[in-house]
C-alpha atoms as a PDB file:
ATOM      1  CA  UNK A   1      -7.900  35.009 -42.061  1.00  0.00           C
ATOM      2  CA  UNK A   2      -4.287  35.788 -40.809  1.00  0.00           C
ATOM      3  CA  UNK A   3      -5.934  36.466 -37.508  1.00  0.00           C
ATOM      4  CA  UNK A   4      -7.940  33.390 -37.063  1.00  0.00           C
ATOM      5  CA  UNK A   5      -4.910  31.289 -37.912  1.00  0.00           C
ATOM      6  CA  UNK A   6      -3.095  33.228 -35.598  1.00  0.00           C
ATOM      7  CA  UNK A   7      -5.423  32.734 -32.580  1.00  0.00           C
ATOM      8  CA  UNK A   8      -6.016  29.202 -33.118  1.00  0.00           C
ATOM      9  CA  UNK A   9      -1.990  28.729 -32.539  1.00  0.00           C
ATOM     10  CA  UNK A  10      -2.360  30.768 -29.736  1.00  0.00           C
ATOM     11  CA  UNK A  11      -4.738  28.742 -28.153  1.00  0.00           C
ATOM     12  CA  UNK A  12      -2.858  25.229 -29.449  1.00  0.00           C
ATOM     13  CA  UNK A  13      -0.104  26.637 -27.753  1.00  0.00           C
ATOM     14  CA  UNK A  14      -2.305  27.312 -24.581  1.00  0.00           C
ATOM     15  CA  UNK A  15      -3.384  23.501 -24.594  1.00  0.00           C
ATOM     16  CA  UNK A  16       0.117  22.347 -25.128  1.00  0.00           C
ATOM     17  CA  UNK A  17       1.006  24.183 -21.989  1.00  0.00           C
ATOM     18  CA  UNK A  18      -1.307  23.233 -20.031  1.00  0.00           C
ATOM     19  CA  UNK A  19      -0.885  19.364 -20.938  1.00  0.00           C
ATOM     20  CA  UNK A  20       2.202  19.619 -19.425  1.00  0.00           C
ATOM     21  CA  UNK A  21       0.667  20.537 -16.384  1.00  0.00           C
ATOM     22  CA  UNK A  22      -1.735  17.498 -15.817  1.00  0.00           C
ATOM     23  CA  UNK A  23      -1.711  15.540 -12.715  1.00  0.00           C
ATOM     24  CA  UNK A  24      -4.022  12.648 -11.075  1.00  0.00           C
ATOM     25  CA  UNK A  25      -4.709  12.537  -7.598  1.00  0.00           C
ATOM     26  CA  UNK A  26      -3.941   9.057  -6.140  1.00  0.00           C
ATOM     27  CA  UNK A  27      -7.479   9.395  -4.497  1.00  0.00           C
ATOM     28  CA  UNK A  28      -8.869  10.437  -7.782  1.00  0.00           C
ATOM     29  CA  UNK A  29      -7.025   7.268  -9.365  1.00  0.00           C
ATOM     30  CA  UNK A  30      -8.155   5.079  -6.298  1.00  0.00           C
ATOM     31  CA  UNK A  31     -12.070   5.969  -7.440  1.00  0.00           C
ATOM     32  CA  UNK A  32     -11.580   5.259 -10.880  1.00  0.00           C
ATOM     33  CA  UNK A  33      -9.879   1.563 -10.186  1.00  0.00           C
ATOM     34  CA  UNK A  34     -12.621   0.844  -7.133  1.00  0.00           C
ATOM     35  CA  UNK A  35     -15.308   2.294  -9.356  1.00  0.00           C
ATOM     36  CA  UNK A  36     -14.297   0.001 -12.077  1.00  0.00           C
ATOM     37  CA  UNK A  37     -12.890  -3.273 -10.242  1.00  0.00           C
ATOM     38  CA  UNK A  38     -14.816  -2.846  -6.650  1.00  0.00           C
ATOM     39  CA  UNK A  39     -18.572  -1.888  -8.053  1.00  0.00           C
ATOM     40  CA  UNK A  40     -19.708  -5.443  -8.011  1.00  0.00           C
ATOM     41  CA  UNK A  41     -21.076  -5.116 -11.755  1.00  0.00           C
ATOM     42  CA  UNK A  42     -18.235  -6.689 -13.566  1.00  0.00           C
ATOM     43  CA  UNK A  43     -17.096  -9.975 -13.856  1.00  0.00           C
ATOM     44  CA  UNK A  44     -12.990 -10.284 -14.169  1.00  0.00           C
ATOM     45  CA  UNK A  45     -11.747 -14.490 -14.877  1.00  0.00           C
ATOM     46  CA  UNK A  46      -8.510 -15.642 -15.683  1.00  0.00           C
ATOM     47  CA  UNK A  47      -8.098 -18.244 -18.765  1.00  0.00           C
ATOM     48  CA  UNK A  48      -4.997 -20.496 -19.008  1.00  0.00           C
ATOM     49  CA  UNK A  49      -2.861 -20.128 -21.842  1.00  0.00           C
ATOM     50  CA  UNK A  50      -0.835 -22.778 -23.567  1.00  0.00           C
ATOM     51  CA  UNK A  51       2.762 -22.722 -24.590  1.00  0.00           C
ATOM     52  CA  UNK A  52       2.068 -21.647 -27.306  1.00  0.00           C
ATOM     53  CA  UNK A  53       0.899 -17.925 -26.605  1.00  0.00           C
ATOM     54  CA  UNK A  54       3.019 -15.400 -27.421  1.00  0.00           C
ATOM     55  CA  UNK A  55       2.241 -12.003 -25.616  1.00  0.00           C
ATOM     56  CA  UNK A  56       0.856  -8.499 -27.793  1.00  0.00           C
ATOM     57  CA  UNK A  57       0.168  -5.719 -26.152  1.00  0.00           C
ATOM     58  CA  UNK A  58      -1.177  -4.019 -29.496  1.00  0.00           C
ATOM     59  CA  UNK A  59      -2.846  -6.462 -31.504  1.00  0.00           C
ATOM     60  CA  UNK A  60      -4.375  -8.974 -28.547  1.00  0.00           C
ATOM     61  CA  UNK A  61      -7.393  -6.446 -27.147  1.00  0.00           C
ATOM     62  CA  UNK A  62     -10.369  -9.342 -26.168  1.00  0.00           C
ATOM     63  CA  UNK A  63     -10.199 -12.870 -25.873  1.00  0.00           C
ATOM     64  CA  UNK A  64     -11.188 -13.722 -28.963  1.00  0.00           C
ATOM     65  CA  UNK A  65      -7.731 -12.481 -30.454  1.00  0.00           C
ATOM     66  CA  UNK A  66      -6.509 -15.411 -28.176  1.00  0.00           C
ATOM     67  CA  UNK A  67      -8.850 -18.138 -27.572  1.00  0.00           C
ATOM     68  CA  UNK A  68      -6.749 -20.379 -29.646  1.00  0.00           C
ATOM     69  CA  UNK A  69      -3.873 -20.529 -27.477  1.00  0.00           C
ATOM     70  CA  UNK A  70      -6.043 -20.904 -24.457  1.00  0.00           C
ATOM     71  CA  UNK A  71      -5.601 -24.379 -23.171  1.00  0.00           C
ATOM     72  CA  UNK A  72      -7.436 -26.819 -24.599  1.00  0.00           C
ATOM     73  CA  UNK A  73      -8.757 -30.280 -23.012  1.00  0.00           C
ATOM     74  CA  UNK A  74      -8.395 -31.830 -26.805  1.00  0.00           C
ATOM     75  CA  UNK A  75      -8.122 -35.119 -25.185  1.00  0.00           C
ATOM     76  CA  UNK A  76     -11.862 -34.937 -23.609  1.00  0.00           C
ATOM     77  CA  UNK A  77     -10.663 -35.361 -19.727  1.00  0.00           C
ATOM     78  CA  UNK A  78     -11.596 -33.608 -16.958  1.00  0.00           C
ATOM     79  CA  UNK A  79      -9.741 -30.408 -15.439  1.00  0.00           C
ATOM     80  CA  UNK A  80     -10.196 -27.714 -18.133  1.00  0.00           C
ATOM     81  CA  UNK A  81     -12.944 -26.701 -20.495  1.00  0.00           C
ATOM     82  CA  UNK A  82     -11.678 -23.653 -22.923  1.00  0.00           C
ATOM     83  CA  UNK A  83     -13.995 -21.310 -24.440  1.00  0.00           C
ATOM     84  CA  UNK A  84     -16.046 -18.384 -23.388  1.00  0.00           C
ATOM     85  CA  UNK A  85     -18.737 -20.950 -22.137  1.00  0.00           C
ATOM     86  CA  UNK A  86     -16.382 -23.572 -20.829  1.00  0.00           C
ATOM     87  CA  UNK A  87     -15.950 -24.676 -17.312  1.00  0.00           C
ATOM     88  CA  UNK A  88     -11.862 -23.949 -17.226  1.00  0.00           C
ATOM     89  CA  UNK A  89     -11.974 -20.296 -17.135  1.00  0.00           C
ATOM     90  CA  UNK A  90     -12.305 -19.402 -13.418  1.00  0.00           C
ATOM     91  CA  UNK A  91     -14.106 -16.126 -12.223  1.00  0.00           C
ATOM     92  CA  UNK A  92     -11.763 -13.846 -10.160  1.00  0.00           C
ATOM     93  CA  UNK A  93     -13.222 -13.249  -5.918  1.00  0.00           C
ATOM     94  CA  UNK A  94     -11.904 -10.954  -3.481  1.00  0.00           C
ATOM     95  CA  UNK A  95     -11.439  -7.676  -6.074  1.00  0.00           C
ATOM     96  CA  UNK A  96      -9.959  -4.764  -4.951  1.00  0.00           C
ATOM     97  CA  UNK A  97      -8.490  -1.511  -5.799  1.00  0.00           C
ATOM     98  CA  UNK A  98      -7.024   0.045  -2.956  1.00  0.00           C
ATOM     99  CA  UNK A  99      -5.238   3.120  -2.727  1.00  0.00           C
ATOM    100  CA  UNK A 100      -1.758   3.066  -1.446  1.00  0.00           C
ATOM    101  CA  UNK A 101       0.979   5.723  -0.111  1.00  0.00           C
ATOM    102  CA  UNK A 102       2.489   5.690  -4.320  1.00  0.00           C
ATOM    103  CA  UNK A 103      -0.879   5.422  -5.935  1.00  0.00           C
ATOM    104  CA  UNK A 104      -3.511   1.886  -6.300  1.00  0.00           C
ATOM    105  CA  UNK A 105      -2.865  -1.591  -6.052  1.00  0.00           C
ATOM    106  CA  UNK A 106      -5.432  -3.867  -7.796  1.00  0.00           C
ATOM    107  CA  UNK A 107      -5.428  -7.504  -5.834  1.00  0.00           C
ATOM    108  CA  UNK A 108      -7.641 -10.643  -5.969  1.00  0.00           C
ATOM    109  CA  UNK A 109      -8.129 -13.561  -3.983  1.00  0.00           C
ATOM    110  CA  UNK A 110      -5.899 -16.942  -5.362  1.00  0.00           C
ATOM    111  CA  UNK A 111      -7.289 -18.271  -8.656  1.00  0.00           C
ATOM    112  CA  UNK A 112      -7.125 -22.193  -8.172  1.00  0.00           C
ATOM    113  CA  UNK A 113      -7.904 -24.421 -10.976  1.00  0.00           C
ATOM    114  CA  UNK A 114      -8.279 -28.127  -9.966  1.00  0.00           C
ATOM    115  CA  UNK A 115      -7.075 -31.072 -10.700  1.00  0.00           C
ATOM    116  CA  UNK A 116      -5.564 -30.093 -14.557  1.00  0.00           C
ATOM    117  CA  UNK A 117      -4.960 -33.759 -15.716  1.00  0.00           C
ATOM    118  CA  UNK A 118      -1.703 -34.864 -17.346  1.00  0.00           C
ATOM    119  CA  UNK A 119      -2.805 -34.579 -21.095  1.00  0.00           C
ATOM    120  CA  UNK A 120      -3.287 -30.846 -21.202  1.00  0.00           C
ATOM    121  CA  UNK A 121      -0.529 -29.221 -22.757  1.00  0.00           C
ATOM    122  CA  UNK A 122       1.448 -27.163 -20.547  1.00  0.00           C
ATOM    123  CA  UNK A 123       0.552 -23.816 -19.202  1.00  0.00           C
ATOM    124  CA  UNK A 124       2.666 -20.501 -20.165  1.00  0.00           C
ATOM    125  CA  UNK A 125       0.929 -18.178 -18.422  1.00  0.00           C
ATOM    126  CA  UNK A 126      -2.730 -16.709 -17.283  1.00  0.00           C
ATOM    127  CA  UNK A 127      -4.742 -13.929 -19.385  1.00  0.00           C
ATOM    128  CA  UNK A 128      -7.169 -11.611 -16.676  1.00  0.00           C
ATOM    129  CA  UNK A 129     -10.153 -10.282 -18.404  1.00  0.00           C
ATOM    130  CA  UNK A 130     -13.980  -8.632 -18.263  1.00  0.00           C
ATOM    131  CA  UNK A 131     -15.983 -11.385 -18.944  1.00  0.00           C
ATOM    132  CA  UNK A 132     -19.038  -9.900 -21.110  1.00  0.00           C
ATOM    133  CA  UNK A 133     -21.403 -11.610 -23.484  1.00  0.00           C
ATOM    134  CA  UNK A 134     -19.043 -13.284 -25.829  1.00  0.00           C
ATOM    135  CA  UNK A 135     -15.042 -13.691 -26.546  1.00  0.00           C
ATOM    136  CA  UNK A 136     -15.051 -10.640 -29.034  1.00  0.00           C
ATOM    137  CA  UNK A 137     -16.363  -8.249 -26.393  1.00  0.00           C
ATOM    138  CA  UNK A 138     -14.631  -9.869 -23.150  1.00  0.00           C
ATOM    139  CA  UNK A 139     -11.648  -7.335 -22.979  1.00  0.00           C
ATOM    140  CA  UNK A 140      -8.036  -8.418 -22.040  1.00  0.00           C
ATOM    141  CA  UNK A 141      -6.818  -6.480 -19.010  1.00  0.00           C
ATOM    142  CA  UNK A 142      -3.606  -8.490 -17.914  1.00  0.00           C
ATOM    143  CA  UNK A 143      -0.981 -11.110 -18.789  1.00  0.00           C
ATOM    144  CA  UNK A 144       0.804 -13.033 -16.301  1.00  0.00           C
ATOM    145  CA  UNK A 145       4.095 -14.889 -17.323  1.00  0.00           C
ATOM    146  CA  UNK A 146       4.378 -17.870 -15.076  1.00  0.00           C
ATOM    147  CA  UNK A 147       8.211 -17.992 -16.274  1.00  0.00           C
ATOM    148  CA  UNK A 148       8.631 -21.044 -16.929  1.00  0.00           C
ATOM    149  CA  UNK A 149       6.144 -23.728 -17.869  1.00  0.00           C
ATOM    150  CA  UNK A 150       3.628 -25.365 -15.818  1.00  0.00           C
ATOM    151  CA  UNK A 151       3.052 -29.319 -16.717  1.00  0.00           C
ATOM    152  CA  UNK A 152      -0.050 -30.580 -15.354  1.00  0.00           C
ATOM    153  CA  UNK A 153       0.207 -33.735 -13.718  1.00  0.00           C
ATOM    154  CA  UNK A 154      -3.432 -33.832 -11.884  1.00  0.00           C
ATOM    155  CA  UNK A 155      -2.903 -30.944  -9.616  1.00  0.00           C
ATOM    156  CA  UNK A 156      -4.406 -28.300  -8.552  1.00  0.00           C
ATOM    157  CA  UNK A 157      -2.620 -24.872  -9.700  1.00  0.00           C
ATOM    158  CA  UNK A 158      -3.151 -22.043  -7.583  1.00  0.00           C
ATOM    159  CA  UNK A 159      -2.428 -18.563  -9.638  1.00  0.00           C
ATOM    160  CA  UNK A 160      -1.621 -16.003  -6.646  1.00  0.00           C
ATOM    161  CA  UNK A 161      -1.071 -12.336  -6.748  1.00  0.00           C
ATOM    162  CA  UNK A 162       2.103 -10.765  -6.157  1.00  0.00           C
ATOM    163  CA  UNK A 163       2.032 -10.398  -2.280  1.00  0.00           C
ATOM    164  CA  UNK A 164       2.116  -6.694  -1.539  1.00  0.00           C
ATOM    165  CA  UNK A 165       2.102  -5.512  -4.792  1.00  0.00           C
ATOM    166  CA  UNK A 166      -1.149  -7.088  -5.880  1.00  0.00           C
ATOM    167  CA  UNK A 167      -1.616  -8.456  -9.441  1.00  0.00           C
ATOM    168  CA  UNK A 168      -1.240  -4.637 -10.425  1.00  0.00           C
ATOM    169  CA  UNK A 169       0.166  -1.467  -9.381  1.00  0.00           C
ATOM    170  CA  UNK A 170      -1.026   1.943 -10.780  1.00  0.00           C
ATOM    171  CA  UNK A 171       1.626   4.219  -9.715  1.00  0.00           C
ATOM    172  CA  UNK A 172       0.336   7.833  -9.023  1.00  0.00           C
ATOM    173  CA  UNK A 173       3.729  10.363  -8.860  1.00  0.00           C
ATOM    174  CA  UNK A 174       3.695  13.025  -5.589  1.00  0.00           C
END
């Protein structure tokens, strides 16, 4: 019995050791992102959120943990339909995972969602996420913080990625 205990630290220890020792290739991390983001069998959108979201990395995992801070056309305009089936969520073109000299950079063509009419509330800030069969399985991926507020006034708003850096960077140490 002594024994068995024994090895079985032993070979914790040997596990523990070698965890230290685990790297990712950036090319290996470039497949996973393109296999993931670039296969053409996903669907990634961005939803609007109101003012009244308040970001959680831990406890907000799919879009139904948030759908009630998405925007909301209460007042029965035009612009923006919320809900997994509505018309205000726009579906995400152009995306890419692309490896880079410090790992992969995730990027997407601008999101633009027209003509948001005055009597939406204001906008905080965009949620990205795989759009599935329903709000409970569409899973959150990223939250962009506009800042400070957006007030629609009939305008379009165009939601851009960060230039170089994409909407994400996966950083991938040498």
């Amino acid at each position: 019995m002594v024994m068995m205990i024994v090895m079985a630290l032993v070979f914790v220890a040997c596990i523990a050791a070698m965890a230290d020792a685990v790297k990712m290739f950036r090319g290996g991390a470039a497949h996973v992102w393109q296999e993931y983001f670039d296969d053409g069998g996903h669907t990634f959108k961005m939803a609007l959120m109101d003012t009244g979201y308040t970001y959680d990395a831990d406890s907000h995992l799919d879009m139904a943990d948030v759908n009630s801070d998405e925007l909301n056309n209460a007042a029965g305009g035009t612009g923006y339909v919320s809900g997994f089936s509505g018309s205000g969520r726009q579906t995400l073109s152009g995306v890419t995972a692309t490896q880079t000299a410090g790992g992969v950079k995730l990027d997407f063509d601008d999101a633009v969602f027209a003509a948001l009419q005055s009597d939406l509330d204001d906008v905080k800030g965009a949620i990205i996420y795989e759009h599935l069969t329903d709000d409970a399985s569409s899973k959150i991926l990223f939250w962009i913080d506009f800042d400070s507020d957006y007030s629609p006034n009939g305008n379009d708003l165009t939601v851009s990625p960060n230039g170089a850096n994409g909407i994400a960077t996966l950083t991938v140490p040498g």
